[in-house]
PDB file of N, CA and C in Angstrom:
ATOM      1  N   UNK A   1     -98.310  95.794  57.251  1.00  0.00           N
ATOM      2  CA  UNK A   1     -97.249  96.687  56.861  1.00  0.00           C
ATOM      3  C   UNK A   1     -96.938  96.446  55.379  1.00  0.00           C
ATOM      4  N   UNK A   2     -96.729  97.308  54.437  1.00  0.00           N
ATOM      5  CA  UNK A   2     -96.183  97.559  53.280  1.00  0.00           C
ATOM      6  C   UNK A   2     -94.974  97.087  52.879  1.00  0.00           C
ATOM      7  N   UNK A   3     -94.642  96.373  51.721  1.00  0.00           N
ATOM      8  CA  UNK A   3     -93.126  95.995  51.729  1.00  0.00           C
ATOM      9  C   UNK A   3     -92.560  97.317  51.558  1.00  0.00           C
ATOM     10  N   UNK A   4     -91.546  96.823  51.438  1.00  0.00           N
ATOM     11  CA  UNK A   4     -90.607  98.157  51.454  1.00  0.00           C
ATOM     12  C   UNK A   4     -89.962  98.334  50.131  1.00  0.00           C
ATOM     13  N   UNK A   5     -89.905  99.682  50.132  1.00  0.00           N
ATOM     14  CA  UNK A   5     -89.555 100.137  48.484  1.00  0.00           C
ATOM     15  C   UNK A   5     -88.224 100.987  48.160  1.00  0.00           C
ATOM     16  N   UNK A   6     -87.112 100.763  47.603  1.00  0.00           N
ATOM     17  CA  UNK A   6     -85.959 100.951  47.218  1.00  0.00           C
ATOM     18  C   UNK A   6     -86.140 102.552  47.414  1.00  0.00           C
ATOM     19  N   UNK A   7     -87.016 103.496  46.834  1.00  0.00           N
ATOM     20  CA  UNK A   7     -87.148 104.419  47.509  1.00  0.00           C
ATOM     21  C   UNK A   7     -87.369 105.397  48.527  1.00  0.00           C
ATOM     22  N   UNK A   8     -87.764 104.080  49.376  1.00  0.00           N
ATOM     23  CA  UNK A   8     -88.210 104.487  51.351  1.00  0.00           C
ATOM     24  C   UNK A   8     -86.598 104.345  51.995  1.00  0.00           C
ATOM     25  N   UNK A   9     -85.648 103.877  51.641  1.00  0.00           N
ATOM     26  CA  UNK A   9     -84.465 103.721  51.830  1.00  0.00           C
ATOM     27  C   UNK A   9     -83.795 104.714  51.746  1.00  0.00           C
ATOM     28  N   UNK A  10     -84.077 106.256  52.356  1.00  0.00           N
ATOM     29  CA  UNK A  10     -83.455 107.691  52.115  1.00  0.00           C
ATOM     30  C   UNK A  10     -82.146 107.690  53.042  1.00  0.00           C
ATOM     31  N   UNK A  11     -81.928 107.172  54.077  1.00  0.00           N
ATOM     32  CA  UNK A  11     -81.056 106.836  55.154  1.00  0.00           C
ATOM     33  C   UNK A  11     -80.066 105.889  55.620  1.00  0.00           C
ATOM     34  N   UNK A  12     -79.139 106.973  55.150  1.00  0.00           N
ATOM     35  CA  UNK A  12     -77.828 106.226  55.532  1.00  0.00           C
ATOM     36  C   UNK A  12     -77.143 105.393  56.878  1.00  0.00           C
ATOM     37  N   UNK A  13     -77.205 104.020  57.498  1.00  0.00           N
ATOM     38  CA  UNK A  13     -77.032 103.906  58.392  1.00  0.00           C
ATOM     39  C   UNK A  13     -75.417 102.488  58.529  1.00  0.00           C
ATOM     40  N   UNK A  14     -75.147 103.440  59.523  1.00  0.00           N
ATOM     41  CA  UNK A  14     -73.909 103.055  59.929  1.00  0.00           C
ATOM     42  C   UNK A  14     -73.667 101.672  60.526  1.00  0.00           C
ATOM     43  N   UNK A  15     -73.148 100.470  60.149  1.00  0.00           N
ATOM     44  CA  UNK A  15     -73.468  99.204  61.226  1.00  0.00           C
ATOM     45  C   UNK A  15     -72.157  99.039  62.076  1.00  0.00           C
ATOM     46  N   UNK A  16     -71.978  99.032  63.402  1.00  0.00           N
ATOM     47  CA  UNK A  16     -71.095  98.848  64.223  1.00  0.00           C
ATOM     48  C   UNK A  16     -71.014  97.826  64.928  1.00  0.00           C
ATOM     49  N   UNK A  17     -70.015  96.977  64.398  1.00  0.00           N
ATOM     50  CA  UNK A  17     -70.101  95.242  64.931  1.00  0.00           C
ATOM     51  C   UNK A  17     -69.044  95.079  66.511  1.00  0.00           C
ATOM     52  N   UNK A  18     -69.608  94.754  67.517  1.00  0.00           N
ATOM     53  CA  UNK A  18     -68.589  94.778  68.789  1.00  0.00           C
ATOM     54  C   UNK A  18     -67.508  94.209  68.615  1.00  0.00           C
ATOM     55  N   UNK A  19     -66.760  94.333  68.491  1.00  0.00           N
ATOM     56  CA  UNK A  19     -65.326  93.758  68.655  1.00  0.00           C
ATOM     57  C   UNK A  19     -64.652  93.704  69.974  1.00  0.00           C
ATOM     58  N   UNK A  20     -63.925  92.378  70.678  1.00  0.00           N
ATOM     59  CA  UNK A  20     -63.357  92.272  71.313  1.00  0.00           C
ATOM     60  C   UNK A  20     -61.536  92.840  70.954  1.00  0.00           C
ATOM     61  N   UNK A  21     -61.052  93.746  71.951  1.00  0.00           N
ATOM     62  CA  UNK A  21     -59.859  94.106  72.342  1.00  0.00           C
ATOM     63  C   UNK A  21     -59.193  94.463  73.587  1.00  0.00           C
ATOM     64  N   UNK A  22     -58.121  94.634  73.882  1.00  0.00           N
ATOM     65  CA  UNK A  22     -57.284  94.625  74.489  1.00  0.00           C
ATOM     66  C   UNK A  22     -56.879  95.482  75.003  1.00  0.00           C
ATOM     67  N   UNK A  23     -57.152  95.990  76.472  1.00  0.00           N
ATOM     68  CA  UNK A  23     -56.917  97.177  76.660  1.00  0.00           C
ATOM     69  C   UNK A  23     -55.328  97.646  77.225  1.00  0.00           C
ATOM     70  N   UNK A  24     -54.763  99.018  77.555  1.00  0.00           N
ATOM     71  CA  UNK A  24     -53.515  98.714  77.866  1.00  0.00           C
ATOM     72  C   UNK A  24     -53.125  97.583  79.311  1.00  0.00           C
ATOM     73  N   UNK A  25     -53.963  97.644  80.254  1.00  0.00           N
ATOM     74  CA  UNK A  25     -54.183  96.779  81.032  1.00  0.00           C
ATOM     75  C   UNK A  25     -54.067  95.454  81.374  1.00  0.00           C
ATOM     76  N   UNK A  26     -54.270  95.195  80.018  1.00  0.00           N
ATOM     77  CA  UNK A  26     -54.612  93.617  79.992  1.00  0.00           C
ATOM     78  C   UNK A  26     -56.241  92.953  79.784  1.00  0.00           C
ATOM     79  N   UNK A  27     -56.819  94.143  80.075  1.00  0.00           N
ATOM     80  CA  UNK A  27     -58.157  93.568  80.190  1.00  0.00           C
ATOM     81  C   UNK A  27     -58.920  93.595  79.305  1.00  0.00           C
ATOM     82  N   UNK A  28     -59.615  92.807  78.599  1.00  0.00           N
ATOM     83  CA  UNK A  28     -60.638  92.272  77.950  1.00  0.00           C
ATOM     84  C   UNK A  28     -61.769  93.706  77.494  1.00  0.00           C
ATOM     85  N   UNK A  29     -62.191  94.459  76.609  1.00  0.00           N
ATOM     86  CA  UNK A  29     -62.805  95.430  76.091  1.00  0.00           C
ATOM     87  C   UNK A  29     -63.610  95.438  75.159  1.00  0.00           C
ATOM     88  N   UNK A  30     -64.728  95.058  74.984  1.00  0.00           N
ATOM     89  CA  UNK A  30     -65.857  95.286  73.667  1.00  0.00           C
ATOM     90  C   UNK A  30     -65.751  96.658  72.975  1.00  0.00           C
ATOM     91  N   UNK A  31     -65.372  96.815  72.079  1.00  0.00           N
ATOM     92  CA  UNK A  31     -65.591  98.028  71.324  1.00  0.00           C
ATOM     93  C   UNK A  31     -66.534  98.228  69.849  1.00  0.00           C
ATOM     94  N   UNK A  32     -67.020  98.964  69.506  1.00  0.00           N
ATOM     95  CA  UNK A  32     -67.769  98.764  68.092  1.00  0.00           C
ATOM     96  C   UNK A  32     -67.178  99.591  67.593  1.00  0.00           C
ATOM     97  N   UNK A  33     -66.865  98.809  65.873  1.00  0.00           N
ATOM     98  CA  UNK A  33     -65.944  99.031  65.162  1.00  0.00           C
ATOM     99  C   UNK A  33     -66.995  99.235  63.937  1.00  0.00           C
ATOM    100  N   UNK A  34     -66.872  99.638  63.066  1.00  0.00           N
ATOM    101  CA  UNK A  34     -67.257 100.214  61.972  1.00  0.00           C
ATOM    102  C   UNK A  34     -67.492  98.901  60.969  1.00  0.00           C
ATOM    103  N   UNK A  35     -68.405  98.155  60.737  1.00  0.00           N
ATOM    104  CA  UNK A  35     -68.381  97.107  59.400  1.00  0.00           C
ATOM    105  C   UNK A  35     -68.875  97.500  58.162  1.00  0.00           C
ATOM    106  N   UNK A  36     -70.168  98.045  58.210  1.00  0.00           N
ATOM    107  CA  UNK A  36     -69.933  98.617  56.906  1.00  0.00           C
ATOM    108  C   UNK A  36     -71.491  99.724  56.746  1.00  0.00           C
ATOM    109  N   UNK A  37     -71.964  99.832  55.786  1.00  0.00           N
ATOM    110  CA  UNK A  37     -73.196 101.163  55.539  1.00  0.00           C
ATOM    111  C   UNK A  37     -73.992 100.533  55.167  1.00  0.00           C
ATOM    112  N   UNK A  38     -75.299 100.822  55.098  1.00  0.00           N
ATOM    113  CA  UNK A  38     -76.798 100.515  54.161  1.00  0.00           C
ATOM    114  C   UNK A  38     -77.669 101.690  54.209  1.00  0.00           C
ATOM    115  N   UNK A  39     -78.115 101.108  53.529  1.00  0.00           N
ATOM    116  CA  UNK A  39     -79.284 102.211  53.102  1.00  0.00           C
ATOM    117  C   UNK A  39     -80.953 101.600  54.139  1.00  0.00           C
ATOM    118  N   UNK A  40     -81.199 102.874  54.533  1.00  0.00           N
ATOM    119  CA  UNK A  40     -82.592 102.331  55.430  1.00  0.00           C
ATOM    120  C   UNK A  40     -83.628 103.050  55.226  1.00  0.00           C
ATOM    121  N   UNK A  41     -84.427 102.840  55.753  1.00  0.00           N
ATOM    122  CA  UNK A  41     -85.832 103.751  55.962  1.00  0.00           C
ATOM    123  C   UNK A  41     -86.182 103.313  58.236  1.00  0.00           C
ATOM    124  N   UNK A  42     -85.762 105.024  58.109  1.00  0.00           N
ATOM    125  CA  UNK A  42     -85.773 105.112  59.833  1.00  0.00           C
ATOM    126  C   UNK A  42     -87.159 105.930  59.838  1.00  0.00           C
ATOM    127  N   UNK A  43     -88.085 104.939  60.774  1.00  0.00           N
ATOM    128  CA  UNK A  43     -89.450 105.855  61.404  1.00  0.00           C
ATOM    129  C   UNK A  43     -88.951 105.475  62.836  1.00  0.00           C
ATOM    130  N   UNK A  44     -89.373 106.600  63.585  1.00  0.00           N
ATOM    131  CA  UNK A  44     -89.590 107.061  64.911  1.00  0.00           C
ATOM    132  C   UNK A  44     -91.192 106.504  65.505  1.00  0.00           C
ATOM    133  N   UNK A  45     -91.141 105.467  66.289  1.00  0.00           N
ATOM    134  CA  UNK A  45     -92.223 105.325  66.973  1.00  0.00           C
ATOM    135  C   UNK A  45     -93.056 105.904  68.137  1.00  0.00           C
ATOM    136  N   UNK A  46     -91.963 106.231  69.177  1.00  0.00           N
ATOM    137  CA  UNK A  46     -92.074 107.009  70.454  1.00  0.00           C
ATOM    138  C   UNK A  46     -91.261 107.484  70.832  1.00  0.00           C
ATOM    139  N   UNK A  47     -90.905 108.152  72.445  1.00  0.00           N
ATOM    140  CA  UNK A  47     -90.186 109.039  72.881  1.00  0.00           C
ATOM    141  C   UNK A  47     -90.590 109.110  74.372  1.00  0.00           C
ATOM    142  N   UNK A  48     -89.690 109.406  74.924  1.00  0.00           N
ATOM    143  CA  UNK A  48     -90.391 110.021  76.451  1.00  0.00           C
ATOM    144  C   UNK A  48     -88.700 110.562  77.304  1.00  0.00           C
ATOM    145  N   UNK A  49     -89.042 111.111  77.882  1.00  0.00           N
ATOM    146  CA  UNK A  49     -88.042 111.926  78.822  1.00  0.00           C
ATOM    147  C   UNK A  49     -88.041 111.135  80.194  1.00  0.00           C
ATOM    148  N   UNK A  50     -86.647 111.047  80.966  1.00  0.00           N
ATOM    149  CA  UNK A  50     -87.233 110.984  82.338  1.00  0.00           C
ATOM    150  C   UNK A  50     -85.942 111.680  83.466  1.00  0.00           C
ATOM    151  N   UNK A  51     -86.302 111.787  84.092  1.00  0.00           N
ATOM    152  CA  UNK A  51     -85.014 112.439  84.618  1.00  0.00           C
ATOM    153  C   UNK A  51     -84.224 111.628  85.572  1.00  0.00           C
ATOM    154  N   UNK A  52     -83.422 111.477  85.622  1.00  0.00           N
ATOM    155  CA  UNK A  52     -81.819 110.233  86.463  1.00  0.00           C
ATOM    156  C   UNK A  52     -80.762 111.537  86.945  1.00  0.00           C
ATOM    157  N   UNK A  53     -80.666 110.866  88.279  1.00  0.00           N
ATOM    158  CA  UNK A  53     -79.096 111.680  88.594  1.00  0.00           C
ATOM    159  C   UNK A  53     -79.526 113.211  88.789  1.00  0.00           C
ATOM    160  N   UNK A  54     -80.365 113.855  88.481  1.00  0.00           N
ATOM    161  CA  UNK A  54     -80.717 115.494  88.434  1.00  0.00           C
ATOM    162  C   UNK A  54     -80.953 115.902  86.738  1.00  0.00           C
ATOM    163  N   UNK A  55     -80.779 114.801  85.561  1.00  0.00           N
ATOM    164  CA  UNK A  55     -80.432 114.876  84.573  1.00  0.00           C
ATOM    165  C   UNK A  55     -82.147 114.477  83.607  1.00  0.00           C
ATOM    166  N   UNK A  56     -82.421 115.687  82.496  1.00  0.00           N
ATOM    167  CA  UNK A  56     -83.417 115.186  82.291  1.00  0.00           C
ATOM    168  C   UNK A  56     -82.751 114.212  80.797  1.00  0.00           C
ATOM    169  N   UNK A  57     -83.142 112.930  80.619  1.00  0.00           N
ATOM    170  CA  UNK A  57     -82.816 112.146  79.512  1.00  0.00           C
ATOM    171  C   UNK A  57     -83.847 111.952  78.558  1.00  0.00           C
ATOM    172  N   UNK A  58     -83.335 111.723  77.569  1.00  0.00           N
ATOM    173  CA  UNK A  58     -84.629 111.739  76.462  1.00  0.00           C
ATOM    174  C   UNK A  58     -84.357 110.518  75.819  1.00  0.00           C
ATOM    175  N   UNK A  59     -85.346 109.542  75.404  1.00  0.00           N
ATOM    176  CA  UNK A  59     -85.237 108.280  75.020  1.00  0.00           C
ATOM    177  C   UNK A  59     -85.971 107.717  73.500  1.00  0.00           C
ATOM    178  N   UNK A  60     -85.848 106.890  72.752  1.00  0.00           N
ATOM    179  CA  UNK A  60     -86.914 107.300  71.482  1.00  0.00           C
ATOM    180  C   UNK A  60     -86.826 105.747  71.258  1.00  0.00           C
ATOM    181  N   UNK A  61     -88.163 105.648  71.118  1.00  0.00           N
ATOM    182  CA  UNK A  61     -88.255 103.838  70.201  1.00  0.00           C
ATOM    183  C   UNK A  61     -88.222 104.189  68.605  1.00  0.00           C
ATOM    184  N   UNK A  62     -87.599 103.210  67.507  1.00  0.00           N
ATOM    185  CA  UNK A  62     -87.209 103.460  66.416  1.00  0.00           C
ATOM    186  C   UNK A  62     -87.511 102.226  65.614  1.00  0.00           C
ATOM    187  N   UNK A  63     -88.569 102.379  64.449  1.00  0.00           N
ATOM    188  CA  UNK A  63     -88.150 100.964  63.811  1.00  0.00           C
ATOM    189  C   UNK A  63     -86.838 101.433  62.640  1.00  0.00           C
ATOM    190  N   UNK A  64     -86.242 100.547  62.234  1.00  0.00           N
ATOM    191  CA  UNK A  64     -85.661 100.345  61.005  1.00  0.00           C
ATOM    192  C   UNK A  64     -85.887  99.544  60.133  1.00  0.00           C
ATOM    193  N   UNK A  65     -85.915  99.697  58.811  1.00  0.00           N
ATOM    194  CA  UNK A  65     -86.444  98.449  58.081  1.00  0.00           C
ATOM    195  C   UNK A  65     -85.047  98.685  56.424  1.00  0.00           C
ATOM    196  N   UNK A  66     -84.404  97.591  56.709  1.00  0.00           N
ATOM    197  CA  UNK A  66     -83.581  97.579  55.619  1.00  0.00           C
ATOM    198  C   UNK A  66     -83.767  96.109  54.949  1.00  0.00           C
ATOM    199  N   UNK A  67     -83.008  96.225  53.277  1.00  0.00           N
ATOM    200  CA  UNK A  67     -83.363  95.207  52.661  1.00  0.00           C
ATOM    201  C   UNK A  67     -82.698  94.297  52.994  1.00  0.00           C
ATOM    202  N   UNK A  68     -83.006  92.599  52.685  1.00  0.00           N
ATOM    203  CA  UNK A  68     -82.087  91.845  53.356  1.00  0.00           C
ATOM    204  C   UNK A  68     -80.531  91.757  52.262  1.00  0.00           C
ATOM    205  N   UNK A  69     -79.737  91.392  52.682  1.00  0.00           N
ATOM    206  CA  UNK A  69     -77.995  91.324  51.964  1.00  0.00           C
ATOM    207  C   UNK A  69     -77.192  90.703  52.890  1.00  0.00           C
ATOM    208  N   UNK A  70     -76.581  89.844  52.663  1.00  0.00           N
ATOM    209  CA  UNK A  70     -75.727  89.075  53.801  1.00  0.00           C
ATOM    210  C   UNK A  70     -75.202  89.941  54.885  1.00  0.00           C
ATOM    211  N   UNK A  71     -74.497  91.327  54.313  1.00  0.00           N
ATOM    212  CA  UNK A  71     -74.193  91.880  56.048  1.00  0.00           C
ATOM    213  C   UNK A  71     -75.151  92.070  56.563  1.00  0.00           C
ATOM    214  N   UNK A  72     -76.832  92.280  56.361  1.00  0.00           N
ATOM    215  CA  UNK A  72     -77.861  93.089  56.632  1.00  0.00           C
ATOM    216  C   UNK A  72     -78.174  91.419  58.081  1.00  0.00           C
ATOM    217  N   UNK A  73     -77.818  90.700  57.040  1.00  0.00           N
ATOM    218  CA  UNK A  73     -78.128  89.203  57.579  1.00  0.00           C
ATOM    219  C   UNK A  73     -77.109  88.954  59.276  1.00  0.00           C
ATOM    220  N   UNK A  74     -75.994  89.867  58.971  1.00  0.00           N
ATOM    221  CA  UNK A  74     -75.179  89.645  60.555  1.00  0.00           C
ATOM    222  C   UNK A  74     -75.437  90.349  61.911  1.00  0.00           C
ATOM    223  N   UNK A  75     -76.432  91.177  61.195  1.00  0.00           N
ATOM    224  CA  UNK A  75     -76.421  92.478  62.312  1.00  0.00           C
ATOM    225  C   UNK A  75     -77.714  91.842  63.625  1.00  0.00           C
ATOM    226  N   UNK A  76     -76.749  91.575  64.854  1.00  0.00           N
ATOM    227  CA  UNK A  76     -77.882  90.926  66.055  1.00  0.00           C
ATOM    228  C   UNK A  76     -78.210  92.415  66.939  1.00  0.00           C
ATOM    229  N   UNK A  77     -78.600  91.730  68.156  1.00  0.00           N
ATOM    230  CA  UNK A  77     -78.320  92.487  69.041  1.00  0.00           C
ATOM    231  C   UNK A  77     -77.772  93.446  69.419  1.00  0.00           C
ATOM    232  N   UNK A  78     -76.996  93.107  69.909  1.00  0.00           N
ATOM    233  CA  UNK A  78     -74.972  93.286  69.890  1.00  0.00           C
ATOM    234  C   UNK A  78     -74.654  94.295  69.496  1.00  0.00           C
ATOM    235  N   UNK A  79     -75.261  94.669  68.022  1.00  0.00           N
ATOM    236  CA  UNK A  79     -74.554  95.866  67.484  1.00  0.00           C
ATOM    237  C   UNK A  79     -75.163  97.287  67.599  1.00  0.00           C
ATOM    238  N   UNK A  80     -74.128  98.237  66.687  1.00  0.00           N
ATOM    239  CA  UNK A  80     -75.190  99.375  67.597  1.00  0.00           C
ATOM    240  C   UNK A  80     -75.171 100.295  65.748  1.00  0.00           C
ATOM    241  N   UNK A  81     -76.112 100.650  66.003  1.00  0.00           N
ATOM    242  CA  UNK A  81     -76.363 100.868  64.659  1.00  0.00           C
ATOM    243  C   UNK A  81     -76.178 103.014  64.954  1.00  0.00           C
ATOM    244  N   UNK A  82     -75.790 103.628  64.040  1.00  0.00           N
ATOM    245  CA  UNK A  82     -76.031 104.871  63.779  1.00  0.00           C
ATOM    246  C   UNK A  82     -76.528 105.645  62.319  1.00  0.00           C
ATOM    247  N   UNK A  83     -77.158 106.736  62.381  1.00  0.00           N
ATOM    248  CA  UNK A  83     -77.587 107.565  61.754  1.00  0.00           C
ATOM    249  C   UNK A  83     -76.967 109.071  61.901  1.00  0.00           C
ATOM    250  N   UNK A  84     -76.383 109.844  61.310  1.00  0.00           N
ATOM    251  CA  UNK A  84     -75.860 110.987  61.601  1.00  0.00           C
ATOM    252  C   UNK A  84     -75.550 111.320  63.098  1.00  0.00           C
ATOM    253  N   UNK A  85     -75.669 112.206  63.772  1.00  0.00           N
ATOM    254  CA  UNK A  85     -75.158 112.252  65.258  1.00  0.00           C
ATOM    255  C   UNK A  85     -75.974 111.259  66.406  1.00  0.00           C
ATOM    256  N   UNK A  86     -77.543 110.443  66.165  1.00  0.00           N
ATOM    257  CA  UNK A  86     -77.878 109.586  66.305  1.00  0.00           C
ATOM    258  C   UNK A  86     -77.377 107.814  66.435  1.00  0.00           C
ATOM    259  N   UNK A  87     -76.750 107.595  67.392  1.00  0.00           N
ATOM    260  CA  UNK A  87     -76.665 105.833  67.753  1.00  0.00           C
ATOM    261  C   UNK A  87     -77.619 105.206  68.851  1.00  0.00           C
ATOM    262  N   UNK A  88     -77.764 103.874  67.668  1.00  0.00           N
ATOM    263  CA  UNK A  88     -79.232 103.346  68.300  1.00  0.00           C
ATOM    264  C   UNK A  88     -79.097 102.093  69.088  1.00  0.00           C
ATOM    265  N   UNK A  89     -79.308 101.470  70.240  1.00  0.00           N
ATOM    266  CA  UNK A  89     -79.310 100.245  70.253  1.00  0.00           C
ATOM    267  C   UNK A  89     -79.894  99.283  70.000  1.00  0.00           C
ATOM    268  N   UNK A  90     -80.250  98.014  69.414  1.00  0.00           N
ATOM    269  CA  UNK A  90     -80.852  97.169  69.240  1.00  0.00           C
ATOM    270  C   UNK A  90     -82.053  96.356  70.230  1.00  0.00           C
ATOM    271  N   UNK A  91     -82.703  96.557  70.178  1.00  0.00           N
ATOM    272  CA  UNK A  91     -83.481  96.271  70.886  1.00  0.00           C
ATOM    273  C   UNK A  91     -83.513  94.949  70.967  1.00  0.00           C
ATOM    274  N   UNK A  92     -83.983  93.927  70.027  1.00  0.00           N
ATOM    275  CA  UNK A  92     -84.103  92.651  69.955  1.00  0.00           C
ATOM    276  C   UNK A  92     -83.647  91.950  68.835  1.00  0.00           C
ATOM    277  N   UNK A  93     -83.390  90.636  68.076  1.00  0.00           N
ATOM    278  CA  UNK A  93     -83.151  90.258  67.191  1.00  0.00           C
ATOM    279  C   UNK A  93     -83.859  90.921  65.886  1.00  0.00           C
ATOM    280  N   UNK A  94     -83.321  91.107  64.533  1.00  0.00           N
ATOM    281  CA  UNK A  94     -83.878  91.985  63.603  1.00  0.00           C
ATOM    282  C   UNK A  94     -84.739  90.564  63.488  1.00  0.00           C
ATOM    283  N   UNK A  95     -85.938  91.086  62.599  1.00  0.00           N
ATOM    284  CA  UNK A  95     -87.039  90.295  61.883  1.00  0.00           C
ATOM    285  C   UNK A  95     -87.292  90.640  60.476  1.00  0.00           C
ATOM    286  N   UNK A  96     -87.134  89.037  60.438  1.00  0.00           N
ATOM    287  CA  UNK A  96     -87.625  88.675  58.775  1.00  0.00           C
ATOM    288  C   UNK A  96     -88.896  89.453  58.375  1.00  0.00           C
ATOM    289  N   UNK A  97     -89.182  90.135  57.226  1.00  0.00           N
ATOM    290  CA  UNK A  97     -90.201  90.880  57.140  1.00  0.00           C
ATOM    291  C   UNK A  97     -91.345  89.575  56.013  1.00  0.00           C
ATOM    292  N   UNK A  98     -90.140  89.073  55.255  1.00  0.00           N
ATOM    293  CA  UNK A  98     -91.034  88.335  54.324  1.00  0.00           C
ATOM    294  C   UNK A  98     -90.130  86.965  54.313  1.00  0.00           C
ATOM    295  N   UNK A  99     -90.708  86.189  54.226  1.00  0.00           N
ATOM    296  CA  UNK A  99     -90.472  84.749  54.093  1.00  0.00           C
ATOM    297  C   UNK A  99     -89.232  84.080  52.626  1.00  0.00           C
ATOM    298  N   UNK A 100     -88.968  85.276  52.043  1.00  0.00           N
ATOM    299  CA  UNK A 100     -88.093  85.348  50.584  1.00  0.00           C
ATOM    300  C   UNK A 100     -86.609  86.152  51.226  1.00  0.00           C
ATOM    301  N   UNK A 101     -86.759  86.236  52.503  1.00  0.00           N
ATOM    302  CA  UNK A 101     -85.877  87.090  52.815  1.00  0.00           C
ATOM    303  C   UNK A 101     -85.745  88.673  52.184  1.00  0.00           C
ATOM    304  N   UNK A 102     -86.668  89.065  52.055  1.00  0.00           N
ATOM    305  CA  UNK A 102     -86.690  90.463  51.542  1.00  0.00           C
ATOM    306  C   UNK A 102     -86.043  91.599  52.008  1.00  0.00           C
ATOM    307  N   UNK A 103     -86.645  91.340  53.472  1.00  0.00           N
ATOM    308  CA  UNK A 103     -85.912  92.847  54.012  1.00  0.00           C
ATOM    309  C   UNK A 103     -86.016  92.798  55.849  1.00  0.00           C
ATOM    310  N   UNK A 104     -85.505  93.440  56.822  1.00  0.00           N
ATOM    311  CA  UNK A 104     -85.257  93.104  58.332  1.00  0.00           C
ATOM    312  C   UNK A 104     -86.439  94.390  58.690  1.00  0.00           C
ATOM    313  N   UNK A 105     -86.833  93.776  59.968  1.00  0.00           N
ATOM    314  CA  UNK A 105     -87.206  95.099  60.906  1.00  0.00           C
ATOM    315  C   UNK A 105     -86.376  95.020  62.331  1.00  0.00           C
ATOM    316  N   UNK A 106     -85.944  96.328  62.345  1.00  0.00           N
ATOM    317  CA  UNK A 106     -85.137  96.419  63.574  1.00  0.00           C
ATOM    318  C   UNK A 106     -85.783  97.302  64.433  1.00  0.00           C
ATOM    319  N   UNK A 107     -86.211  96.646  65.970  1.00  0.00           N
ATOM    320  CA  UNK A 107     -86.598  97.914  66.866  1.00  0.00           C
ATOM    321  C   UNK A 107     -84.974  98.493  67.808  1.00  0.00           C
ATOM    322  N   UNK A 108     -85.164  99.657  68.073  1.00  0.00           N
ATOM    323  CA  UNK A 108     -83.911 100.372  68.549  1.00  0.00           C
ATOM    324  C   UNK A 108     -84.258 101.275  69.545  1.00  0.00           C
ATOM    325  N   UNK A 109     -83.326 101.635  70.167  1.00  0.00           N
ATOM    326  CA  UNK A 109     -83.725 102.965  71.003  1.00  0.00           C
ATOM    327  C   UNK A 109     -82.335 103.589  71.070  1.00  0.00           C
ATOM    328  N   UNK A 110     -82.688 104.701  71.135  1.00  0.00           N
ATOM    329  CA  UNK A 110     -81.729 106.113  71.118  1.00  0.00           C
ATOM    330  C   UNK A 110     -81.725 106.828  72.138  1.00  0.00           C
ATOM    331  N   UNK A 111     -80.736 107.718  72.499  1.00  0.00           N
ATOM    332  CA  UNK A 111     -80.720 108.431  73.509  1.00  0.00           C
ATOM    333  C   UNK A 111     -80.246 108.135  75.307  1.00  0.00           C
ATOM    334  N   UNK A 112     -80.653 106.761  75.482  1.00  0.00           N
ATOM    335  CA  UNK A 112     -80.165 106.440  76.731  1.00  0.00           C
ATOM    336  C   UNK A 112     -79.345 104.960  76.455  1.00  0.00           C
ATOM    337  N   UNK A 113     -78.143 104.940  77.619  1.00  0.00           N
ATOM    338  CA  UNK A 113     -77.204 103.383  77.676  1.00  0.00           C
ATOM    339  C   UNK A 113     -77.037 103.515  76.243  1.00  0.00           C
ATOM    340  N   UNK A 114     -76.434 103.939  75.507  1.00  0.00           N
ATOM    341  CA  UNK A 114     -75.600 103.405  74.318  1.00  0.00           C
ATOM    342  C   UNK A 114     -74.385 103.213  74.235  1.00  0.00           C
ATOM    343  N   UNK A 115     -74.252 101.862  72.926  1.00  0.00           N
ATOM    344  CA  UNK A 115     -73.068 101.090  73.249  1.00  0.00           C
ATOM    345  C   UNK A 115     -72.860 100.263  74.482  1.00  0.00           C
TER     346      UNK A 115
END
C-alpha cells in the first residue's frame, strides 16, 4: 500500500467518542458524543445485502486511512466514526500504517448495528 498523501485526504470525518451518562431513570447509558473532525481518505471495499425481519439490509466494509495526530491516536473500537449521512463502526483496533507513526488504517462497516 502507498503512503498516504495530504491530498487523498478529501473527506471529512466526524469522530464520536462513547460517553457514559445518565439516563432519567437512573440507569447507566453509552452515548457518542461528538470529539472532534479530520480529514480522511474513505475507500469502500465491499458490500452485500441480506434480508432480517422481512427487511432487506445493506452492509459495506470500509477502509479509512487518516494521518496520525494525538486525537487520531484515541480513536479505538468503541467509537463510531461518520461521514455525511454515513456512520461507520469500527471494526477492530486502528493500525499503525508506518512505524514513524504516520498515519492509521481503520476497517469499518456501515449500514447495519450502528452505534
Amino acid at each position: 500500500m502507498n503512503p498516504l498523501q495530504p491530498g487523498e485526504c478529501r473527506h471529512r470525518l466526524t469522530c464520536y467518542e462513547p460517553t457514559t451518562t445518565q439516563a432519567d431513570n437512573g440507569e447507566e447509558v453509552v452515548v457518542p458524543v461528538e470529539a472532534f473532525k479530520l480529514w480522511a481518505k474513505i475507500e469502500p471495499l465491499n458490500g452485500r445485502e441480506r434480508l432480517q425481519a422481512g427487511q432487506v439490509l445493506a452492509e459495506g466494509s470500509t477502509r479509512i486511512r487518516v494521518f496520525w495526530s494525538p486525537n487520531a491516536a484515541r480513536i479505538n473500537a468503541k467509537w463510531i466514526l461518520g461521514h455525511r449521512d454515513i456512520m461507520y463502526n469500527i471494526s477492530g483496533p486502528p493500525a499503525e500504517i508506518e512505524m514513524e507513526k504516520r498515519e492509521f488504517e481503520i476497517i469499518a462497516t456501515s449500514g447495519v448495528n450502528l452505534g
